[in-house]
Protein backbone atom coordinates (compact mmCIF):
# COMPACT_ATOMS: atom_id res chain seq x y z
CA UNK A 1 69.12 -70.12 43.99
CA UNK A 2 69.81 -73.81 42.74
CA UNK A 3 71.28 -76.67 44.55
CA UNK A 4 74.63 -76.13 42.67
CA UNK A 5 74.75 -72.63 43.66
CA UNK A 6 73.95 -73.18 47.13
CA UNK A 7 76.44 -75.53 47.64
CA UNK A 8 79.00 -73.17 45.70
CA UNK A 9 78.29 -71.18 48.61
CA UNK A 10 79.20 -73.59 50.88
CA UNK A 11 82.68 -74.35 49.67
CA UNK A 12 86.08 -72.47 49.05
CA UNK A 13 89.05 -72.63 47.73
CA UNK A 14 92.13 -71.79 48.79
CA UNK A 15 95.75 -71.91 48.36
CA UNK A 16 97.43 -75.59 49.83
CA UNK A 17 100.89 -73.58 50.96
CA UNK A 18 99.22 -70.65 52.27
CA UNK A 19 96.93 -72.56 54.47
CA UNK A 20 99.22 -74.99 55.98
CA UNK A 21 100.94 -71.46 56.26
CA UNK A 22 97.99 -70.75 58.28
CA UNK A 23 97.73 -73.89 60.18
CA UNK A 24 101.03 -73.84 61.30
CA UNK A 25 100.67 -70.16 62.52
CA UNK A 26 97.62 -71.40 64.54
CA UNK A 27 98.83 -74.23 65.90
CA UNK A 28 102.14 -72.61 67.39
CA UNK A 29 99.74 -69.96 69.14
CA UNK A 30 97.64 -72.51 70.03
CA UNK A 31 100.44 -74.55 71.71
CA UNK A 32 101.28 -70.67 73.35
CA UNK A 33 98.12 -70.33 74.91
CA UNK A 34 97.69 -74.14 76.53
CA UNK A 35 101.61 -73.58 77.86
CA UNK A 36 100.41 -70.11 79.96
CA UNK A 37 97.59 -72.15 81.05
CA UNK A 38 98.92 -75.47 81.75
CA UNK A 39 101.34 -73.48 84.22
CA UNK A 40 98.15 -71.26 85.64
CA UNK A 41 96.46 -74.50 86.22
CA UNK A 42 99.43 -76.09 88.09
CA UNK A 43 100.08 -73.18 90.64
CA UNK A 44 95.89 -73.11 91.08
CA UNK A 45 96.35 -76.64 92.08
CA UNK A 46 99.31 -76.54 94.22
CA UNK A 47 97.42 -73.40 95.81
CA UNK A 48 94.44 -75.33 96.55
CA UNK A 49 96.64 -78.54 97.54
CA UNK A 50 97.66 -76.36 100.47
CA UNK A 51 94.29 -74.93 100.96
CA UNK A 52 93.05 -78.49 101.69
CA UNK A 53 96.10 -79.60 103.72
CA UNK A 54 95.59 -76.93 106.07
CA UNK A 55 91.72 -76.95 106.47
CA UNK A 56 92.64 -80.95 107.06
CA UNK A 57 95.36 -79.99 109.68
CA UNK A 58 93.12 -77.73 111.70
CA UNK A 59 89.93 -80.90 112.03
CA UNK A 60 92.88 -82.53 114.17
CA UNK A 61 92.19 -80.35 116.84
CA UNK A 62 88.96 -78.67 115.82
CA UNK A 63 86.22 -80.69 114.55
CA UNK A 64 83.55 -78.25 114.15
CA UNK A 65 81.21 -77.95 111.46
CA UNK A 66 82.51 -74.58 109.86
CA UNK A 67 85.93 -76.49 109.69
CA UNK A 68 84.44 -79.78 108.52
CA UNK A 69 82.93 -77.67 105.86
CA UNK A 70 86.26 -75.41 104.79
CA UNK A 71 87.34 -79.33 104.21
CA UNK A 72 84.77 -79.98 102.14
CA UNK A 73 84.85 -76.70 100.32
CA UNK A 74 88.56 -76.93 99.82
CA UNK A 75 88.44 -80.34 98.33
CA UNK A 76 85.61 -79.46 95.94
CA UNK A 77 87.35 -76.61 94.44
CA UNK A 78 90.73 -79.08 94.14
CA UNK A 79 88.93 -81.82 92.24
CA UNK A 80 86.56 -79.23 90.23
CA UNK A 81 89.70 -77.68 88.86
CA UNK A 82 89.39 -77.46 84.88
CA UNK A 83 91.98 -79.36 83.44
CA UNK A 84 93.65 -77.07 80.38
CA UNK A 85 93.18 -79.44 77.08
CA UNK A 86 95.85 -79.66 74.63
CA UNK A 87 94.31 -79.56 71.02
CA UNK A 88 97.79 -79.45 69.08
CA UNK A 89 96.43 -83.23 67.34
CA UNK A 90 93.73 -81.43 65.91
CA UNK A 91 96.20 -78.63 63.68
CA UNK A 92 98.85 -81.35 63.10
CA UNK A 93 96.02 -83.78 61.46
CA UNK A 94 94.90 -80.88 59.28
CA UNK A 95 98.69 -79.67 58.69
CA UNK A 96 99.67 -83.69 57.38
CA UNK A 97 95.94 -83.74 55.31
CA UNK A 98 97.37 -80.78 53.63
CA UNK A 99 100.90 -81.70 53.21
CA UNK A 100 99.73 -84.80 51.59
CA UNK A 101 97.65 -83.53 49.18
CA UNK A 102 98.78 -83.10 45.55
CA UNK A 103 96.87 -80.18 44.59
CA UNK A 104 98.28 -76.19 44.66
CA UNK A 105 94.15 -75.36 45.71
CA UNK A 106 92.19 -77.23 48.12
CA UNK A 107 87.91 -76.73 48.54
CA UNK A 108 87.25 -76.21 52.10
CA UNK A 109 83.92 -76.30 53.46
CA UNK A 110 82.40 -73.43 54.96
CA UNK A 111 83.11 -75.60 58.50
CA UNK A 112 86.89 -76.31 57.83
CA UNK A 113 87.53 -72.43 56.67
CA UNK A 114 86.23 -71.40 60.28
CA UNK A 115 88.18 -74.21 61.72
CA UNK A 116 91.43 -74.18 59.67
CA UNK A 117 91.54 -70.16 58.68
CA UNK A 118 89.12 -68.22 61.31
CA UNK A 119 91.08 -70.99 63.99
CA UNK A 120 87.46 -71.14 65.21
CA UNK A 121 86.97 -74.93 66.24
CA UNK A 122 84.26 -76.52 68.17
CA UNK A 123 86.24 -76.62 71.33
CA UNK A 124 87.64 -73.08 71.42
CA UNK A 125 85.51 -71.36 73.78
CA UNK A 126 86.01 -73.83 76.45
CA UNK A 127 89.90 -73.59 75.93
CA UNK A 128 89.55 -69.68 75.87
CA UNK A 129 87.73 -69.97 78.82
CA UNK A 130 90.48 -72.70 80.34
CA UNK A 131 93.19 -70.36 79.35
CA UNK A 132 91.80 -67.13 80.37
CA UNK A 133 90.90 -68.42 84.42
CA UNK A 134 94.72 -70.08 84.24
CA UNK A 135 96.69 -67.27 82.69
CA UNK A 136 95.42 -64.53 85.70
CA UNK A 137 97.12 -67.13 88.24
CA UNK A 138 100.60 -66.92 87.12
């Protein structure tokens, strides 16, 4: 295989209206999925808010070390709490790109199509992740 065929390979090309289609469709379940976790994250933080409060309350009149620790152990799960990120810039950047563009078919690289198409970005696991420990809470 040549050079020219190799990088044949490693483009696409699709239709402009049918992938901002796409992107749209993407970005609207993307902006789904950060909402249920974005409220998940906020009742795991008001949860463990009042988890510290109380193990704080109770040191005023018992300063043992199990309690010292619950302290310590509340307040590390409070401020190790995975803020949900909202990636909605990433779709409407790609979206406008699109928009703006002139031509009915666009080449994609083999990256974008996973990004743009698959909706498989570089950041996706983590906000799976972020949205699946947030979406059991509610």
């Amino acid at each position: 295989m040549n050079a020219d065929q190799e990088t044949a390979l490693k483009k696409v090309k699709v239709d402009r209206k049918k992938l901002i289609k796409k992107l749209k469709e993407n970005l609207e379940k993307h902006e789904d999925e950060y909402a249920v976790a974005r409220e998940g994250y906020r009742k795991e933080r008001m949860r463990c808010m009042k988890a510290l409060a109380e193990a704080a309350a109770k040191c005023d009149s018992d300063m043992s070390s199990a309690t010292r620790e619950a302290v310590e152990v509340a307040y590390r799960t409070y401020v190790n709490l995975d803020v949900p990120a909202n990636h909605a810039r990433s779709y409407k950047k790609a979206i406008t790109v699109m928009e703006w563009r002139e031509e009915d078919k666009v080449k994609l690289s083999m990256n974008d199509f996973q990004c743009y198409v698959e909706d498989d970005w570089n950041w996706k696991r983590r906000f799976r992740d972020s949205v699946s420990n947030y979406s059991a809470r509610i």
